[in-house]
C-alpha atoms as a PDB file:
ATOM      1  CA  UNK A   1       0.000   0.000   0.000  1.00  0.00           C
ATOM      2  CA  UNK A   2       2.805   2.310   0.859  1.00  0.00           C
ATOM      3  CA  UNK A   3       4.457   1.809  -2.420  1.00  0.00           C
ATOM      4  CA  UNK A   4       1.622   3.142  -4.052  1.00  0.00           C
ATOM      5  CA  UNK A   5       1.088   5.838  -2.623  1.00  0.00           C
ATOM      6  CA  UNK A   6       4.366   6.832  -3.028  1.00  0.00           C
ATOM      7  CA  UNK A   7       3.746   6.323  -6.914  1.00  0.00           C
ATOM      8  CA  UNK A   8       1.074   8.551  -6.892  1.00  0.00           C
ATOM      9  CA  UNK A   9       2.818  11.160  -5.176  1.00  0.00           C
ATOM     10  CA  UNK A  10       5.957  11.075  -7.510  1.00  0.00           C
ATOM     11  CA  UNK A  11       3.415  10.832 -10.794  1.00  0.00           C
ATOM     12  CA  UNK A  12       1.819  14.103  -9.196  1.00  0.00           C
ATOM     13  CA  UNK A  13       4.665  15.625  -8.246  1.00  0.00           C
ATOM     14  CA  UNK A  14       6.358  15.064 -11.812  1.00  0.00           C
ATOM     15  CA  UNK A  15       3.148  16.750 -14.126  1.00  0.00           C
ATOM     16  CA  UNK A  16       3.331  19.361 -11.433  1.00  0.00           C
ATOM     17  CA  UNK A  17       6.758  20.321 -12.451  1.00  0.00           C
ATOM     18  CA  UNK A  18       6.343  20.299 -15.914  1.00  0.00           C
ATOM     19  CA  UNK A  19       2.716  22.460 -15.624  1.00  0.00           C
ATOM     20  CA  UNK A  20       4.916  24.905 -13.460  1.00  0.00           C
ATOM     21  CA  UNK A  21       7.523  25.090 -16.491  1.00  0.00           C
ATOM     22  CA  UNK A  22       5.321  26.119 -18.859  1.00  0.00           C
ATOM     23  CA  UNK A  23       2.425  27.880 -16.898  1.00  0.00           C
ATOM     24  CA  UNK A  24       3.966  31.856 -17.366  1.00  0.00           C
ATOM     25  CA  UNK A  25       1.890  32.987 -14.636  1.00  0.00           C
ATOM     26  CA  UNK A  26      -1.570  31.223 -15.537  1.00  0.00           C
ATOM     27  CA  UNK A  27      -3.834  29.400 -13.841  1.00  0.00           C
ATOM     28  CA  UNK A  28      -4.097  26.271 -13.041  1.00  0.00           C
ATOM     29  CA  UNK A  29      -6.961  23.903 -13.342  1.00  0.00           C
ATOM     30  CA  UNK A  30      -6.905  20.681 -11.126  1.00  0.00           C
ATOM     31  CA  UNK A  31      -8.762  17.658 -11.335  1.00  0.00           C
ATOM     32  CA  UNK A  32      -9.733  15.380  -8.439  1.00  0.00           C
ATOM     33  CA  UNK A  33     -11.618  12.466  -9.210  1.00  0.00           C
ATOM     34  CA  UNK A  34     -13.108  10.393  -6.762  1.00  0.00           C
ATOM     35  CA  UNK A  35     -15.202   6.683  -7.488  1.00  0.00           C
ATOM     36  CA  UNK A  36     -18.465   8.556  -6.839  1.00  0.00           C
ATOM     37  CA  UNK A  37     -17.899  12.269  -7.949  1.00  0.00           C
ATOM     38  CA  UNK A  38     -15.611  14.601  -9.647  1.00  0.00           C
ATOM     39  CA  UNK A  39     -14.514  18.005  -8.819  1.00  0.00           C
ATOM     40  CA  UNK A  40     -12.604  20.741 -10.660  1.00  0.00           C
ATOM     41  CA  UNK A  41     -10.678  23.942  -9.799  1.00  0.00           C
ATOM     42  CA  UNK A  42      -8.470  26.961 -10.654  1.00  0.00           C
ATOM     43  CA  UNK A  43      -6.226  27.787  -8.584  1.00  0.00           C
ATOM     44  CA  UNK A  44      -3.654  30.878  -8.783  1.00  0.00           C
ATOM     45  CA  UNK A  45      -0.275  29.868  -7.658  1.00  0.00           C
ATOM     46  CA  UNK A  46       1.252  32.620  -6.930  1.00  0.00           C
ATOM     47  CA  UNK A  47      -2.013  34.055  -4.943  1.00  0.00           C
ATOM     48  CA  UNK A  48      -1.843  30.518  -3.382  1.00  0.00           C
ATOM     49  CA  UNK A  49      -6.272  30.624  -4.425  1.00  0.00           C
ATOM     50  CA  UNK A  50      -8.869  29.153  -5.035  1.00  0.00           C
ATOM     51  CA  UNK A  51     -10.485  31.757  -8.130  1.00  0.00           C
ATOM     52  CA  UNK A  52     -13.335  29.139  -8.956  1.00  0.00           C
ATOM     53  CA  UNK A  53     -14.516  25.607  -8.443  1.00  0.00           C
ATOM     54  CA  UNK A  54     -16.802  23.060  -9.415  1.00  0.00           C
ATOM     55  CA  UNK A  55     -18.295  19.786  -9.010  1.00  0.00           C
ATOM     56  CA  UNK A  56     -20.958  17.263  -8.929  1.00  0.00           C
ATOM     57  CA  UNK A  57     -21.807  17.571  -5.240  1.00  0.00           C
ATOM     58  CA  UNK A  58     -23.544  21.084  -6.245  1.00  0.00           C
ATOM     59  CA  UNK A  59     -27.164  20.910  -5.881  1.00  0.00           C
ATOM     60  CA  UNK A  60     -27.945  21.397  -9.534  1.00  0.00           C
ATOM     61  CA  UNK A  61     -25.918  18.794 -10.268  1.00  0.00           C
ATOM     62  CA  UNK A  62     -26.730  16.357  -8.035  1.00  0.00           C
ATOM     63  CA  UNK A  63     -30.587  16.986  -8.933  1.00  0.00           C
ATOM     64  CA  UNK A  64     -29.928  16.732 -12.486  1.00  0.00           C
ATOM     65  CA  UNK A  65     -27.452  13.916 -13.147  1.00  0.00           C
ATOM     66  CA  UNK A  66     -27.773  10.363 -12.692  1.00  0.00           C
ATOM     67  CA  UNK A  67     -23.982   9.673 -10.995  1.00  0.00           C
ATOM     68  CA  UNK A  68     -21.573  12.023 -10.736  1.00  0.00           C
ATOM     69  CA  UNK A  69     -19.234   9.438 -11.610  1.00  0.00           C
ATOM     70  CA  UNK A  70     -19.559   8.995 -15.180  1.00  0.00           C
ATOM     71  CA  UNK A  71     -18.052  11.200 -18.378  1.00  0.00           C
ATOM     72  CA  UNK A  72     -21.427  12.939 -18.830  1.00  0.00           C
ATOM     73  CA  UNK A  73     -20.981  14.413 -15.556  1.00  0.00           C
ATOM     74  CA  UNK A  74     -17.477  15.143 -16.144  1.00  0.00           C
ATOM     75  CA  UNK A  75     -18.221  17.209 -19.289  1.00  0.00           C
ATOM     76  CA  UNK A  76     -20.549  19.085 -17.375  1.00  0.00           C
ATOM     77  CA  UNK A  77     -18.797  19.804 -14.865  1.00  0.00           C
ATOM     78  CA  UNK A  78     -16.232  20.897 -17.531  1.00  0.00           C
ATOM     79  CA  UNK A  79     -18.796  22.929 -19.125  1.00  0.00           C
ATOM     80  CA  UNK A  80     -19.380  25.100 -15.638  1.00  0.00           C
ATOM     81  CA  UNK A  81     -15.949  26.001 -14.562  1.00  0.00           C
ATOM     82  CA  UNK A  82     -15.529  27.333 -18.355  1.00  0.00           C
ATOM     83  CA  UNK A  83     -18.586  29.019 -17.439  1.00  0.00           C
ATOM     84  CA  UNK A  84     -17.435  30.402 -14.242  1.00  0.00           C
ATOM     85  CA  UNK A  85     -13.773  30.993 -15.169  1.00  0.00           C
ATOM     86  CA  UNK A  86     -15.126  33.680 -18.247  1.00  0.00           C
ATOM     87  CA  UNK A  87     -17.220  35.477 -15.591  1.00  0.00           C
ATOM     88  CA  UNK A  88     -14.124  35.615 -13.319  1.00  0.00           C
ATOM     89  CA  UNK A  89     -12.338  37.104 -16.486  1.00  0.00           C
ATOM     90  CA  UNK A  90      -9.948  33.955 -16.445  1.00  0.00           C
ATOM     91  CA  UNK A  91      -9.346  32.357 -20.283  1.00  0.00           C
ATOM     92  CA  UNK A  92      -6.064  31.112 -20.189  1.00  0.00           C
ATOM     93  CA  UNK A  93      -5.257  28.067 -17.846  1.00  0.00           C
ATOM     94  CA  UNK A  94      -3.082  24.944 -18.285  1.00  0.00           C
ATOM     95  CA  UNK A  95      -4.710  21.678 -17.454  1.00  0.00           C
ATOM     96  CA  UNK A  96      -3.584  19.766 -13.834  1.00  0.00           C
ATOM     97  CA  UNK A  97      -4.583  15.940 -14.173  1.00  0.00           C
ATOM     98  CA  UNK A  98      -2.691  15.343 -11.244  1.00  0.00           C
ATOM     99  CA  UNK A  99      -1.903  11.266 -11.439  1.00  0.00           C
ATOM    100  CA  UNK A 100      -4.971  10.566 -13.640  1.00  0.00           C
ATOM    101  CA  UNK A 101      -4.234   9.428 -17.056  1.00  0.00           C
ATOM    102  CA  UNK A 102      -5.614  11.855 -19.578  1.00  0.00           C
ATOM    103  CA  UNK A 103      -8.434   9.248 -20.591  1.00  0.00           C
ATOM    104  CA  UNK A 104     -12.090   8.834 -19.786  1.00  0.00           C
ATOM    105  CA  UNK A 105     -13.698  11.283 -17.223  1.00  0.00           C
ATOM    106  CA  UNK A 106     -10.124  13.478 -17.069  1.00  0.00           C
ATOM    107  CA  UNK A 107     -10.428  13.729 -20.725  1.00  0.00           C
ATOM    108  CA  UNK A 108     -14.372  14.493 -20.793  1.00  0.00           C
ATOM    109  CA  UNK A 109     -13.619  17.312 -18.534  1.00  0.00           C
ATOM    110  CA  UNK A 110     -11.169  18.931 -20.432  1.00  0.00           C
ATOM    111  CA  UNK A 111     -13.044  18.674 -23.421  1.00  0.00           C
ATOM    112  CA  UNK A 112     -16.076  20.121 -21.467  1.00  0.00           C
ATOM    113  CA  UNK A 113     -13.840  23.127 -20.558  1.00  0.00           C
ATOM    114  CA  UNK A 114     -12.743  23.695 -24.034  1.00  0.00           C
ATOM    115  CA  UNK A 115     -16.171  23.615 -25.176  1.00  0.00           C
ATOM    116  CA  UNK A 116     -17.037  25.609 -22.351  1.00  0.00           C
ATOM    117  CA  UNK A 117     -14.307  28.633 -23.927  1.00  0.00           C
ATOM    118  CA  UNK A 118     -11.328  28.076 -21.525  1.00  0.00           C
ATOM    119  CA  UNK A 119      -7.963  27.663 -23.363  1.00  0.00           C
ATOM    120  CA  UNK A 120      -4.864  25.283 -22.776  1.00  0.00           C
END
C-alpha cells in the first residue's frame, strides 16, 4: 500500500513540475476524481487561491445527473468552470490531471472546458 502511494505522489509531483515550467503565470486547473464524484478547480499559484470551483456535489448537479461518476458528468462539470472561469475574467489556464491518465472522465472534462471557452 505504501508503495503506491508513493507512486502517486511522484506521478503528481512530476506533471506538477512540468505544468509549473510552462504555466507563465496562468492558472491552473486541477482535477480530483473520486469513485463517486468529480470536482474541478483553478487555482492561482502565486495568490496561493482558489479563483473558482466546481463539481458534482452542487445541488444542480446532483438533482440533475444520474452519478456524478460517469463522463457525462465530467463534461458538465467541464462545461461550468468554463462558465465560471469567463465570468471571473480567467481564459487562459493549463490543465492539472494530477496522477490521472488523460483518458475517460479526465479527458471528458477537459473537453467540457474547451467547449465551455477556456484555453490550454
Amino acid at each position: 500500500m505504501a508503495k503506491d502511494i508513493q507512486a502517486t505522489d511522484r506521478r503528481k509531483a512530476r506533471v506538477r513540475r512540468s505544468i509549473r515550467a510552462r504555466a507563465y503565470g496562468k492558472p491552473r486547473l486541477t482535477v480530483f476524481r473520486s469513485s463517486k464524484q468529480i470536482y474541478a478547480q483553478i487555482i492561482d499559484d502565486v495568490k496561493g487561491a482558489t479563483l473558482v470551483s466546481a463539481s458534482t456535489l452542487e445541488k444542480p448537479q446532483r438533482e440533475a445527473l444520474k452519478t456524478g461518476a460517469d463522463i457525462n458528468a465530467a463534461k458538465v462539470v467541464g462545461k461550468l468552470i468554463a462558465e465560471r472561469a469567463a465570468a471571473a475574467g480567467i481564459k487562459q489556464v493549463v490543465f492539472d490531471r494530477g496522477a490521472y491518465m488523460y483518458h475517460g472522465r479526465v479527458k471528458a472534462l477537459a473537453e467540457g472546458a474547451r467547449e465551455g471557452g477556456l484555453d490550454f
